[in-house]
ModelCIF file with pLDDT and N, C-alpha, C, O atoms, coordinates in Angstrom:
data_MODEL
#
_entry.id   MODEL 
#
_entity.id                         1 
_entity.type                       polymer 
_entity.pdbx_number_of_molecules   1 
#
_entity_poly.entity_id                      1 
_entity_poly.type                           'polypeptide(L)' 
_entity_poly.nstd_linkage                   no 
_entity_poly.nstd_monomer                   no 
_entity_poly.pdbx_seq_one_letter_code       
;(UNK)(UNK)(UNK)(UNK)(UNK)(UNK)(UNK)(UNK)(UNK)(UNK)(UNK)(UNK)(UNK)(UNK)(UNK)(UNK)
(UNK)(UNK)(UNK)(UNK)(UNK)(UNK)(UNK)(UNK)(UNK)(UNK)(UNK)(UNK)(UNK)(UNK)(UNK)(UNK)
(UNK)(UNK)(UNK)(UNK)(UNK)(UNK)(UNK)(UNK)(UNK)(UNK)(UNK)(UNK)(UNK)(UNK)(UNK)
;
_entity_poly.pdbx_seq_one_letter_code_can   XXXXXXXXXXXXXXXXXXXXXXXXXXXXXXXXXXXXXXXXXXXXXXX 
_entity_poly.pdbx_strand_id                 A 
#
loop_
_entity_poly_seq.entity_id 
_entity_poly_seq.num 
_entity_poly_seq.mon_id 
_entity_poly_seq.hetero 
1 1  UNK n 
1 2  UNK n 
1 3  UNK n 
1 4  UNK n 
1 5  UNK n 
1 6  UNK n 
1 7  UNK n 
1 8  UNK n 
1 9  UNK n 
1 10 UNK n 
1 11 UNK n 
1 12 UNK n 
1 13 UNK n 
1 14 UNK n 
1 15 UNK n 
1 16 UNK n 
1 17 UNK n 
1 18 UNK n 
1 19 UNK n 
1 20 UNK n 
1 21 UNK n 
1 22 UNK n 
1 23 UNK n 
1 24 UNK n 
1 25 UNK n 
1 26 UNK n 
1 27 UNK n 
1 28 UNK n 
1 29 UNK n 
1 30 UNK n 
1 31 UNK n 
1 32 UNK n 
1 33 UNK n 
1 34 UNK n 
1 35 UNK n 
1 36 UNK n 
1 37 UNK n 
1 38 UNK n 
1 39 UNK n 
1 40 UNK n 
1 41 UNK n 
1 42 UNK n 
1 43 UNK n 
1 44 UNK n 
1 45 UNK n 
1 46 UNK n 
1 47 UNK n 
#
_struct_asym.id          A 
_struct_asym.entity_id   1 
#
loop_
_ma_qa_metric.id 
_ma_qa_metric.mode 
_ma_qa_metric.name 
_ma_qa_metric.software_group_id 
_ma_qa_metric.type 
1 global pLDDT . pLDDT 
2 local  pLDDT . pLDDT 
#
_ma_qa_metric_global.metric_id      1 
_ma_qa_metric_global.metric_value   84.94 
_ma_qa_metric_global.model_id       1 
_ma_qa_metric_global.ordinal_id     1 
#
loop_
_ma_qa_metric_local.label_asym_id 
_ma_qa_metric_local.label_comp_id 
_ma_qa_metric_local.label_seq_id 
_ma_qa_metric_local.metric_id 
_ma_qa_metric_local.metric_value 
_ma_qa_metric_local.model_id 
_ma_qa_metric_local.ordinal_id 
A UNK 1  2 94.00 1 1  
A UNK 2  2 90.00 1 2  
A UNK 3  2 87.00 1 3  
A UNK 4  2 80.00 1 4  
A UNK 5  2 73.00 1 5  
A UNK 6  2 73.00 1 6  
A UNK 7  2 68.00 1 7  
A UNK 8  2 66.00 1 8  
A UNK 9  2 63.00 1 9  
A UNK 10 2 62.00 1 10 
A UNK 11 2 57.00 1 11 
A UNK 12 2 56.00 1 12 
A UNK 13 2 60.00 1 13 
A UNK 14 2 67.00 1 14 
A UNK 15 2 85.00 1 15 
A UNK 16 2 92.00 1 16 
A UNK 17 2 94.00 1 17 
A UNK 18 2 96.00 1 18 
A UNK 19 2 97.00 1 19 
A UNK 20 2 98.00 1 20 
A UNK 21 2 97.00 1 21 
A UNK 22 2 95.00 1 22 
A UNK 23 2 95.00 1 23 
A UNK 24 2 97.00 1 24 
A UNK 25 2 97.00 1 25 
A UNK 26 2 98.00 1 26 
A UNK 27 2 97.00 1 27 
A UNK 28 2 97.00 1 28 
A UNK 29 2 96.00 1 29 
A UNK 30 2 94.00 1 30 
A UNK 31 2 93.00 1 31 
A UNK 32 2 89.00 1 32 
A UNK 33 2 81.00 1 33 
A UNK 34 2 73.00 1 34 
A UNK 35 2 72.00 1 35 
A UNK 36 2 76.00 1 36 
A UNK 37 2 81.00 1 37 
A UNK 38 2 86.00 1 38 
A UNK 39 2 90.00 1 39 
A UNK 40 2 93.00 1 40 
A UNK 41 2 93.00 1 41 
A UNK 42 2 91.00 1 42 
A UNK 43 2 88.00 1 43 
A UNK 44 2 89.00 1 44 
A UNK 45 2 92.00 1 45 
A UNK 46 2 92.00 1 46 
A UNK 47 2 92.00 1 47 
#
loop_
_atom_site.group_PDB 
_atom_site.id 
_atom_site.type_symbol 
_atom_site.label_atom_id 
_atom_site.label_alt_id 
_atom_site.label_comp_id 
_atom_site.label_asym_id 
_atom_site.label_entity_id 
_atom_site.label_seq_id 
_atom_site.pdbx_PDB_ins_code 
_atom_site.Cartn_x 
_atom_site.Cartn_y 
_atom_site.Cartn_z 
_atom_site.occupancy 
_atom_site.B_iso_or_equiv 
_atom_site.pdbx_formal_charge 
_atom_site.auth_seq_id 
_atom_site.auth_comp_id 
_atom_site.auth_asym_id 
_atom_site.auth_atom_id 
_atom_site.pdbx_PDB_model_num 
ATOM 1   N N  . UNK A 1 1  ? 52.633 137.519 43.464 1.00 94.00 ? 1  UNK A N  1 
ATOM 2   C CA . UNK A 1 1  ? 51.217 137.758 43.746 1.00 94.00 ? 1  UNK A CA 1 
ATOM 3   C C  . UNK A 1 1  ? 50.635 138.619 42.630 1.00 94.00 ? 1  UNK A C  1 
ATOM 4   O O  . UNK A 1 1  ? 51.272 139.577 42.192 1.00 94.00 ? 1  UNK A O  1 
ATOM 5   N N  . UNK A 1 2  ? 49.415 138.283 42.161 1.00 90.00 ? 2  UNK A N  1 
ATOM 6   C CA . UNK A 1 2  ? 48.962 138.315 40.880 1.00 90.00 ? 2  UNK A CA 1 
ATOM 7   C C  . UNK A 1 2  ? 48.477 140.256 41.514 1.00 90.00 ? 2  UNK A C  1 
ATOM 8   O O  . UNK A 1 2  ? 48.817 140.757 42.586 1.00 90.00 ? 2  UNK A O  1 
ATOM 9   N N  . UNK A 1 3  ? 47.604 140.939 40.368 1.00 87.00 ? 3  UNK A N  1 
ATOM 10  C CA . UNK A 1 3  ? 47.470 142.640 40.662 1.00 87.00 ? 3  UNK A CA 1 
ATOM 11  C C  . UNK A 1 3  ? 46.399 143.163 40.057 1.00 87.00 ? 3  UNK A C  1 
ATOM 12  O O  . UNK A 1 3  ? 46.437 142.689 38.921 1.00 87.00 ? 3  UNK A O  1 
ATOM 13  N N  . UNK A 1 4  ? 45.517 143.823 40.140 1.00 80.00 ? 4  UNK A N  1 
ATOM 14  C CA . UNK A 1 4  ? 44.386 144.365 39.337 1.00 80.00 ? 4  UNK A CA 1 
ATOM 15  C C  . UNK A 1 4  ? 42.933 143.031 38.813 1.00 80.00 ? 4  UNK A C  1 
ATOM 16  O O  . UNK A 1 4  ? 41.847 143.225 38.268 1.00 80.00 ? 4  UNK A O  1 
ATOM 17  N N  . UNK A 1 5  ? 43.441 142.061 39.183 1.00 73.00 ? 5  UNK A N  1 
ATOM 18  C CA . UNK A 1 5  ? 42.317 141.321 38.724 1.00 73.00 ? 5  UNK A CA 1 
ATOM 19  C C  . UNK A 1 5  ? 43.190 140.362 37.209 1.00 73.00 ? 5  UNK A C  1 
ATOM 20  O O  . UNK A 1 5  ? 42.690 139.641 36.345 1.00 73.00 ? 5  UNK A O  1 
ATOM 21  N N  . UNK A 1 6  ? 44.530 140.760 37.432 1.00 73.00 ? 6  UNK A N  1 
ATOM 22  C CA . UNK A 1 6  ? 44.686 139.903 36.436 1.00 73.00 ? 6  UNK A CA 1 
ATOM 23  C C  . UNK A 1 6  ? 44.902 138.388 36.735 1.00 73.00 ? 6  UNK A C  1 
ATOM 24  O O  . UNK A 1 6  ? 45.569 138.058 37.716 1.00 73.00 ? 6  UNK A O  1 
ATOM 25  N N  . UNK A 1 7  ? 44.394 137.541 35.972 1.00 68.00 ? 7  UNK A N  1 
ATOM 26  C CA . UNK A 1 7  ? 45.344 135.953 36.231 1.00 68.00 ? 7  UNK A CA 1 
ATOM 27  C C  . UNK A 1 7  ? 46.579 135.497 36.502 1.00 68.00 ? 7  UNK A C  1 
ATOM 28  O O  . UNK A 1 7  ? 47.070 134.801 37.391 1.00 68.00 ? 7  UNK A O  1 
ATOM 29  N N  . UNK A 1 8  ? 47.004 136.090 35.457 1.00 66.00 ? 8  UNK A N  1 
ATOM 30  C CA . UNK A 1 8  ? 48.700 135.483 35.362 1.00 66.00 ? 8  UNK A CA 1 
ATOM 31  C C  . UNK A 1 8  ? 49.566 136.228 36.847 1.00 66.00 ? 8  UNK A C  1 
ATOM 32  O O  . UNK A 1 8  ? 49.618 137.458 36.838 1.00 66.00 ? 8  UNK A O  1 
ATOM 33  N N  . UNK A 1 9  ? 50.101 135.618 37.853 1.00 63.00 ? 9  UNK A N  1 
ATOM 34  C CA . UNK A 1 9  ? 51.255 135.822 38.542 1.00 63.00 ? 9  UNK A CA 1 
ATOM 35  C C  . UNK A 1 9  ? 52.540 135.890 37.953 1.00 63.00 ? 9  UNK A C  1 
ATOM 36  O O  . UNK A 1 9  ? 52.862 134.747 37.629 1.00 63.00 ? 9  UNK A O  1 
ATOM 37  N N  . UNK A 1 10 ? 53.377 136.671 37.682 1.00 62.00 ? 10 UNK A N  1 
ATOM 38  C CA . UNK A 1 10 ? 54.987 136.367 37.086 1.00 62.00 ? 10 UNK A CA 1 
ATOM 39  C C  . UNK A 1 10 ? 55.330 137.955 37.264 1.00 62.00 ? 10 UNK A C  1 
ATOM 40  O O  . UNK A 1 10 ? 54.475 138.838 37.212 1.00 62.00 ? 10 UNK A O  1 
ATOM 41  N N  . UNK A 1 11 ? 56.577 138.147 37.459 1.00 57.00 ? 11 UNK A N  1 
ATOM 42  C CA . UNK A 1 11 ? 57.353 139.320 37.190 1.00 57.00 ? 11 UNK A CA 1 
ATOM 43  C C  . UNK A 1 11 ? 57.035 139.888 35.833 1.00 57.00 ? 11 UNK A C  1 
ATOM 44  O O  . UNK A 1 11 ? 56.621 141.047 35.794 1.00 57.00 ? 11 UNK A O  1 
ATOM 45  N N  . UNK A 1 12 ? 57.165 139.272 34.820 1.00 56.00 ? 12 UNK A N  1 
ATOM 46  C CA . UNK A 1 12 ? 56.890 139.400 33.984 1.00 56.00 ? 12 UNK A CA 1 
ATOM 47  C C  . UNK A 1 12 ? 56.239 140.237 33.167 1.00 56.00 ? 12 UNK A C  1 
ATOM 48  O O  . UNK A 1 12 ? 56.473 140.973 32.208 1.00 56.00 ? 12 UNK A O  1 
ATOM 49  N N  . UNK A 1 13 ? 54.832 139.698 34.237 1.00 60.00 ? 13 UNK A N  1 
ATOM 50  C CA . UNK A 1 13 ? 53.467 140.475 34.158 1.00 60.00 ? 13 UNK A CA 1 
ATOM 51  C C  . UNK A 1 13 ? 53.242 141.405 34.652 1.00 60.00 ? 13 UNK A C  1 
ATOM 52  O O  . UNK A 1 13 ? 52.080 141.746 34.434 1.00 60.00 ? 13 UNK A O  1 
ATOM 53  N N  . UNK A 1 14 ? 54.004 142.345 35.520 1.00 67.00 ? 14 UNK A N  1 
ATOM 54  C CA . UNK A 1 14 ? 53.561 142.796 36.796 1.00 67.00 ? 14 UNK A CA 1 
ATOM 55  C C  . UNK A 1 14 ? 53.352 142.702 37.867 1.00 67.00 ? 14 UNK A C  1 
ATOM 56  O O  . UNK A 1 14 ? 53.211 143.697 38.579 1.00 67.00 ? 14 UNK A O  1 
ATOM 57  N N  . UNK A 1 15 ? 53.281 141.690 38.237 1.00 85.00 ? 15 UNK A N  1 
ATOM 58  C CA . UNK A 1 15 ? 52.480 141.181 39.177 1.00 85.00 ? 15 UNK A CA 1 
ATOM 59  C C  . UNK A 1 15 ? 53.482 141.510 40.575 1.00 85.00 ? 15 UNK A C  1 
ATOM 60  O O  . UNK A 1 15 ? 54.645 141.812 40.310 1.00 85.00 ? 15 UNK A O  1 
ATOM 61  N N  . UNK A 1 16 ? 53.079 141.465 42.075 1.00 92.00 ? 16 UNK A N  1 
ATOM 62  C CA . UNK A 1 16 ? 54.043 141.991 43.159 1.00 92.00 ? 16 UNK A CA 1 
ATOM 63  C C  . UNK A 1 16 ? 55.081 140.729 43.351 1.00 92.00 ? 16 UNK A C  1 
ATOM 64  O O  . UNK A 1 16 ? 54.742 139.573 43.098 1.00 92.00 ? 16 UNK A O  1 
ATOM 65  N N  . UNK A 1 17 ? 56.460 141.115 43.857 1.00 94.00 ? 17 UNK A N  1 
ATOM 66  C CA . UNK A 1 17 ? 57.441 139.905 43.552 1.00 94.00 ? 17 UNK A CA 1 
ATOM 67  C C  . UNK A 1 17 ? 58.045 140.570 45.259 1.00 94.00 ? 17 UNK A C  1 
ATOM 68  O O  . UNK A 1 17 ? 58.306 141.697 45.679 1.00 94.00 ? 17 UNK A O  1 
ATOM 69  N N  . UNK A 1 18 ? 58.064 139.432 45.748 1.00 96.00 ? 18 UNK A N  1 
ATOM 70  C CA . UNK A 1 18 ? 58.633 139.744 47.746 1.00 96.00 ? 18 UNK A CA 1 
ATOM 71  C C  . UNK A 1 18 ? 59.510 138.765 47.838 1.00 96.00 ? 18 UNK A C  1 
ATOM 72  O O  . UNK A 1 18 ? 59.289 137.732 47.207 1.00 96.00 ? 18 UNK A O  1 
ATOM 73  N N  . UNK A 1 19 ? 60.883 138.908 48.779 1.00 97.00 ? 19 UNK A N  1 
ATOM 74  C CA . UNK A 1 19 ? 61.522 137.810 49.064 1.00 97.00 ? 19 UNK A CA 1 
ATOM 75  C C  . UNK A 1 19 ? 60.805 136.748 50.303 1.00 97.00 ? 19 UNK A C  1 
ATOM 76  O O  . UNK A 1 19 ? 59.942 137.081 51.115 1.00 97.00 ? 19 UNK A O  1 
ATOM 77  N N  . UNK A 1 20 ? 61.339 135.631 50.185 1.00 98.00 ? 20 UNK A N  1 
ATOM 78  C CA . UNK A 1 20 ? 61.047 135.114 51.528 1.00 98.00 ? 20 UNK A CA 1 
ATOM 79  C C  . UNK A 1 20 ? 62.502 134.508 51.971 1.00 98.00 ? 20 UNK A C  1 
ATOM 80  O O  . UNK A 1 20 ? 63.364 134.205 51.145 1.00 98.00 ? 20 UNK A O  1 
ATOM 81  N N  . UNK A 1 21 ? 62.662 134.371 53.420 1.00 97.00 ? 21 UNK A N  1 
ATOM 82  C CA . UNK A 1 21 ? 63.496 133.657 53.907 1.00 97.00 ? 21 UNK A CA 1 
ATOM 83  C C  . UNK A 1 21 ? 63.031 132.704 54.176 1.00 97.00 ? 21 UNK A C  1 
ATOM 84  O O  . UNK A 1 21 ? 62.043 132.389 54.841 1.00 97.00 ? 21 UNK A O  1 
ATOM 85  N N  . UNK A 1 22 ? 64.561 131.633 53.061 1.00 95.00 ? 22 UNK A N  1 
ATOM 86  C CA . UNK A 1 22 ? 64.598 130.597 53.266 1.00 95.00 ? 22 UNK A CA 1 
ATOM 87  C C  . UNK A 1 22 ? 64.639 130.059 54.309 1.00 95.00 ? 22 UNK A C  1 
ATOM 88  O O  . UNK A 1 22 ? 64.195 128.933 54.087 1.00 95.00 ? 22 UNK A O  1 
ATOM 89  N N  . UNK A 1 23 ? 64.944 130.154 55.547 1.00 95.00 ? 23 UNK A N  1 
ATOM 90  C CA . UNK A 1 23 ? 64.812 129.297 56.705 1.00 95.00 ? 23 UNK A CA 1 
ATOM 91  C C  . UNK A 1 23 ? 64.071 129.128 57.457 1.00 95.00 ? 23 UNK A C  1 
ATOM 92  O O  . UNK A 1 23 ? 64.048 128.260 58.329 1.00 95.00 ? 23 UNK A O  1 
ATOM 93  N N  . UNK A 1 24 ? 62.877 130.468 57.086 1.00 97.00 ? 24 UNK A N  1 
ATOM 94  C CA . UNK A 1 24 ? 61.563 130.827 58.204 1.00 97.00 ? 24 UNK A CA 1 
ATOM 95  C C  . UNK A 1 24 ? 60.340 130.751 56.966 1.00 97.00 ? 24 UNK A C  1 
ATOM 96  O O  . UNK A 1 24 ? 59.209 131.085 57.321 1.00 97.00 ? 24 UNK A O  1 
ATOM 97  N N  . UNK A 1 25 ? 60.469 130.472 56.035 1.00 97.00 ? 25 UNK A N  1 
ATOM 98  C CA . UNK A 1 25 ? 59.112 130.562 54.908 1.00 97.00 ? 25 UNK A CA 1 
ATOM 99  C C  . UNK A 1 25 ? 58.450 132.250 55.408 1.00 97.00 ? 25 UNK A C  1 
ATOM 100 O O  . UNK A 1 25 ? 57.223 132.256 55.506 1.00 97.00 ? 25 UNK A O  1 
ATOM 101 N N  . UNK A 1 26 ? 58.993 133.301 55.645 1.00 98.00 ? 26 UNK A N  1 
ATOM 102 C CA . UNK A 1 26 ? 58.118 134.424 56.594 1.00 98.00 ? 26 UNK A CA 1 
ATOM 103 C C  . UNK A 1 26 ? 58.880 135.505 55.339 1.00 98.00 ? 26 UNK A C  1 
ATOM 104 O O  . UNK A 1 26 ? 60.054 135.864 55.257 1.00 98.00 ? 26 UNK A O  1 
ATOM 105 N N  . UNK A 1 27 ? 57.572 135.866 54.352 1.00 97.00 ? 27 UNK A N  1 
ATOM 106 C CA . UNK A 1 27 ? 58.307 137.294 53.717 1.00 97.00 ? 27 UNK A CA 1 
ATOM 107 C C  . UNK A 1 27 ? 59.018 138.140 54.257 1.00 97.00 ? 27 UNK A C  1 
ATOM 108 O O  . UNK A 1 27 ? 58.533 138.358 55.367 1.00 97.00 ? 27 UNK A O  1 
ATOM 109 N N  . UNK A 1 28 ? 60.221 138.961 54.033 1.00 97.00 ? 28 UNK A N  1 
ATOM 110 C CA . UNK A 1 28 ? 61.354 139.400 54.743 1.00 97.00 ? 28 UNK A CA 1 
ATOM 111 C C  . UNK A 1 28 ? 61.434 140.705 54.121 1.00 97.00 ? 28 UNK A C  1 
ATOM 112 O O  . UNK A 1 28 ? 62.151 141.545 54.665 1.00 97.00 ? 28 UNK A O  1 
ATOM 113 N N  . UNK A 1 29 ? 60.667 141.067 52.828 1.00 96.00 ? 29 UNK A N  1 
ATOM 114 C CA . UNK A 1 29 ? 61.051 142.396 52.097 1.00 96.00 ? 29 UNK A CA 1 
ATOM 115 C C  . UNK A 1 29 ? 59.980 142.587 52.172 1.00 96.00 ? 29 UNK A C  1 
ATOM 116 O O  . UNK A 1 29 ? 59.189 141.882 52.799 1.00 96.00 ? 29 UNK A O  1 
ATOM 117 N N  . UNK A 1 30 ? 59.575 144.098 51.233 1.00 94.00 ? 30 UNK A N  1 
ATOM 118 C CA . UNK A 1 30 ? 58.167 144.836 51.065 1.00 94.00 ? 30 UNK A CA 1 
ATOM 119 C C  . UNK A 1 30 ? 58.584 144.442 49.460 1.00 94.00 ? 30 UNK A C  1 
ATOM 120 O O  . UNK A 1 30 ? 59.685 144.173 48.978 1.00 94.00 ? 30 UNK A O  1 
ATOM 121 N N  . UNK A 1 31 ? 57.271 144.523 48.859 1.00 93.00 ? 31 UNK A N  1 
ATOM 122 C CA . UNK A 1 31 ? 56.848 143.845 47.649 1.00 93.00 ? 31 UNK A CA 1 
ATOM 123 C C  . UNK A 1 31 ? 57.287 144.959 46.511 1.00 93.00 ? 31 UNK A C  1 
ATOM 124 O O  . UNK A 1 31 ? 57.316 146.164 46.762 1.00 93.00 ? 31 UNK A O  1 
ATOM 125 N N  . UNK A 1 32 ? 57.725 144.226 44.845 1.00 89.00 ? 32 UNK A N  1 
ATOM 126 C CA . UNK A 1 32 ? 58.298 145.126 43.944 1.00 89.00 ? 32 UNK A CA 1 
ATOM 127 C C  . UNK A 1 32 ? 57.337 144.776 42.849 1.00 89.00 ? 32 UNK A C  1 
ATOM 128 O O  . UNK A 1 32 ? 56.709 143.720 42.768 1.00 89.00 ? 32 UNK A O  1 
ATOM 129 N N  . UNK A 1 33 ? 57.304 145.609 42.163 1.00 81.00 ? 33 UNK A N  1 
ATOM 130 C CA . UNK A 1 33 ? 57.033 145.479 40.436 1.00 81.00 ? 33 UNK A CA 1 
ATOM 131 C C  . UNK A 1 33 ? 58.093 145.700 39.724 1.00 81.00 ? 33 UNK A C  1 
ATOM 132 O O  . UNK A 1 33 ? 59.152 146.291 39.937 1.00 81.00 ? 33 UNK A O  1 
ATOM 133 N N  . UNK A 1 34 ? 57.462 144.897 38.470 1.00 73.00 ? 34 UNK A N  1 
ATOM 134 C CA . UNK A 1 34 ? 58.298 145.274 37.434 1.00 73.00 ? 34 UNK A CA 1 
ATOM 135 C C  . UNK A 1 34 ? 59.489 146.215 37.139 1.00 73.00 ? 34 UNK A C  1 
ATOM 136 O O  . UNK A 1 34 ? 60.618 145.968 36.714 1.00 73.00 ? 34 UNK A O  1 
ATOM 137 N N  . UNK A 1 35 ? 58.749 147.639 37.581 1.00 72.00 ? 35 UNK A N  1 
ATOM 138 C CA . UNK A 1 35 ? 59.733 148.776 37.233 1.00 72.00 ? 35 UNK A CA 1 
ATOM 139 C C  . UNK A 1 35 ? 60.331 148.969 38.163 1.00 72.00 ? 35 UNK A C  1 
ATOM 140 O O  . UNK A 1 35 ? 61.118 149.911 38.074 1.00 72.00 ? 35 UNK A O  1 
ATOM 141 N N  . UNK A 1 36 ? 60.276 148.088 39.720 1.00 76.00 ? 36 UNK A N  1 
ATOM 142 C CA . UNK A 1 36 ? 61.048 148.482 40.738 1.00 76.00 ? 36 UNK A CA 1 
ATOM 143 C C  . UNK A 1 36 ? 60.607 149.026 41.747 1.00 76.00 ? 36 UNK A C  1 
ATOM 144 O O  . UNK A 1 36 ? 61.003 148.886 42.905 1.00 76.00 ? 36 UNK A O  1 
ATOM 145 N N  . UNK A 1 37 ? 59.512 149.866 41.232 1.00 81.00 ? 37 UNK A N  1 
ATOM 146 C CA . UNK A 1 37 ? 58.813 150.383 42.427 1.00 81.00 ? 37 UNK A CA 1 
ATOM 147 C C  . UNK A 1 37 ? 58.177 149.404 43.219 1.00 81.00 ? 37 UNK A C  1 
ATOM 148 O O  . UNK A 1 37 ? 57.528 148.450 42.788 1.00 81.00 ? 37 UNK A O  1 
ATOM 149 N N  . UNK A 1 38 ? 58.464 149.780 44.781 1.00 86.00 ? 38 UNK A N  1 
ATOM 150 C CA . UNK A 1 38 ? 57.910 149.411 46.010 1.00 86.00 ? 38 UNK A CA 1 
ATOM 151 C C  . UNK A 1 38 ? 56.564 149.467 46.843 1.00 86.00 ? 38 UNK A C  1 
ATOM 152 O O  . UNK A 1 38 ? 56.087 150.585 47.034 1.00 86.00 ? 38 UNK A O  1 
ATOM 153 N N  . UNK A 1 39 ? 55.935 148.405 47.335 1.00 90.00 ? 39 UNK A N  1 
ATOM 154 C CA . UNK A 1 39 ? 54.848 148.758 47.856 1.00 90.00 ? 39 UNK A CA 1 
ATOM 155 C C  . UNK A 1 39 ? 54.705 147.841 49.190 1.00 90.00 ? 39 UNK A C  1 
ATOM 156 O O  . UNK A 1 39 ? 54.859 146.623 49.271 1.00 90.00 ? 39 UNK A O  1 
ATOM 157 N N  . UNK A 1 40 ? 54.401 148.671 50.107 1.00 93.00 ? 40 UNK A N  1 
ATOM 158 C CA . UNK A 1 40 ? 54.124 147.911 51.451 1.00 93.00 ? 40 UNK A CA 1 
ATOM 159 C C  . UNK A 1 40 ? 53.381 146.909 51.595 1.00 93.00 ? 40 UNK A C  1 
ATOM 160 O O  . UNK A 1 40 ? 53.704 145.832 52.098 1.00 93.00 ? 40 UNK A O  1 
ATOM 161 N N  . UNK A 1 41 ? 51.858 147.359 50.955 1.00 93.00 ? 41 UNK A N  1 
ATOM 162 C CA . UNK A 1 41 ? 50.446 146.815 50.857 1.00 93.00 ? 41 UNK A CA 1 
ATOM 163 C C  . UNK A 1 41 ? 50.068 146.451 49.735 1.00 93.00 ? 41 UNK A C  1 
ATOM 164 O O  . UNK A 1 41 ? 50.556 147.028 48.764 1.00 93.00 ? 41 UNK A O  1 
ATOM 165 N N  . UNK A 1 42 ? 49.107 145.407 49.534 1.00 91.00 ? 42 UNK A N  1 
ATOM 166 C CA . UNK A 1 42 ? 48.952 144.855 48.108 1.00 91.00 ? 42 UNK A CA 1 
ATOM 167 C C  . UNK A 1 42 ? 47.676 145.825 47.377 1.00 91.00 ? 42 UNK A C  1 
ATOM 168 O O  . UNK A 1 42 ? 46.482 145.675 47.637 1.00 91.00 ? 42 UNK A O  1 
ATOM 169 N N  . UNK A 1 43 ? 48.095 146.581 46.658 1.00 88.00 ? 43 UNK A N  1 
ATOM 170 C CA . UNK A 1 43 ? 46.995 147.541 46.247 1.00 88.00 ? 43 UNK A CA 1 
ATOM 171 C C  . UNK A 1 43 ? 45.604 147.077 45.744 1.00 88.00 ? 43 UNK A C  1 
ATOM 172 O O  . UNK A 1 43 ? 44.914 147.776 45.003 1.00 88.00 ? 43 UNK A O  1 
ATOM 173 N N  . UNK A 1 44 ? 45.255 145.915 46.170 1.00 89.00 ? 44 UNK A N  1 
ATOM 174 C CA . UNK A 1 44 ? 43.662 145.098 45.879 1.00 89.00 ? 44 UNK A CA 1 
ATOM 175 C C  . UNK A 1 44 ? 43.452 144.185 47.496 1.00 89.00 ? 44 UNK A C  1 
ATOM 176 O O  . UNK A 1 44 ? 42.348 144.278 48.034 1.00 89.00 ? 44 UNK A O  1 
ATOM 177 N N  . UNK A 1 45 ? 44.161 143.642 47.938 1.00 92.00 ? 45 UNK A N  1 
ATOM 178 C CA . UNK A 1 45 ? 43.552 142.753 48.673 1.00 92.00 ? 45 UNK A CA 1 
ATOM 179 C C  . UNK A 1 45 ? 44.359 143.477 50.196 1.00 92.00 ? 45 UNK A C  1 
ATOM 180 O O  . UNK A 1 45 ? 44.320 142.916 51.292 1.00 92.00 ? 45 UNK A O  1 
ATOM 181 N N  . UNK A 1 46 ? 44.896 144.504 49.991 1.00 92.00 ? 46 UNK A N  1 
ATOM 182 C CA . UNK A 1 46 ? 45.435 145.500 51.210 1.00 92.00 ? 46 UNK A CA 1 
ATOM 183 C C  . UNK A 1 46 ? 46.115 144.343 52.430 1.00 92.00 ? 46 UNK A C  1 
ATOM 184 O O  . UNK A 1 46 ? 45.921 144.335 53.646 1.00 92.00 ? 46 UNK A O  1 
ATOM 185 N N  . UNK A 1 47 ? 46.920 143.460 51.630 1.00 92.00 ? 47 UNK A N  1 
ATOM 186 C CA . UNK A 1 47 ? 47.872 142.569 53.128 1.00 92.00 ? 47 UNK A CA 1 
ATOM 187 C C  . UNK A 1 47 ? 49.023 143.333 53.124 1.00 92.00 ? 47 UNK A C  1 
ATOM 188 O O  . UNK A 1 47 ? 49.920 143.102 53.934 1.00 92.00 ? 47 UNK A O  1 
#
């Protein structure tokens, strides 16, 4: 999930990276960046 208004989605970029389980399509973790750090909530669109 893309962050700040940027375009590009990718780890790469920054952008928030969450697992999902494969058997339920239902995100299963709280969301990471790049450097690892964790975030509950998406710091722009607050899901």
């Amino acid at each position: 999930i893309g962050v700040g208004g940027n375009f590009i989605s990718a780890a790469a970029t920054g952008s928030i990276v969450a697992g999902i389980n494969a058997g339920t399509g239902v995100v299963e973790t709280t969301g990471f960046d790049k450097l690892g750090k964790t975030t509950d909530v998406h710091p722009d669109t607050h899901f």
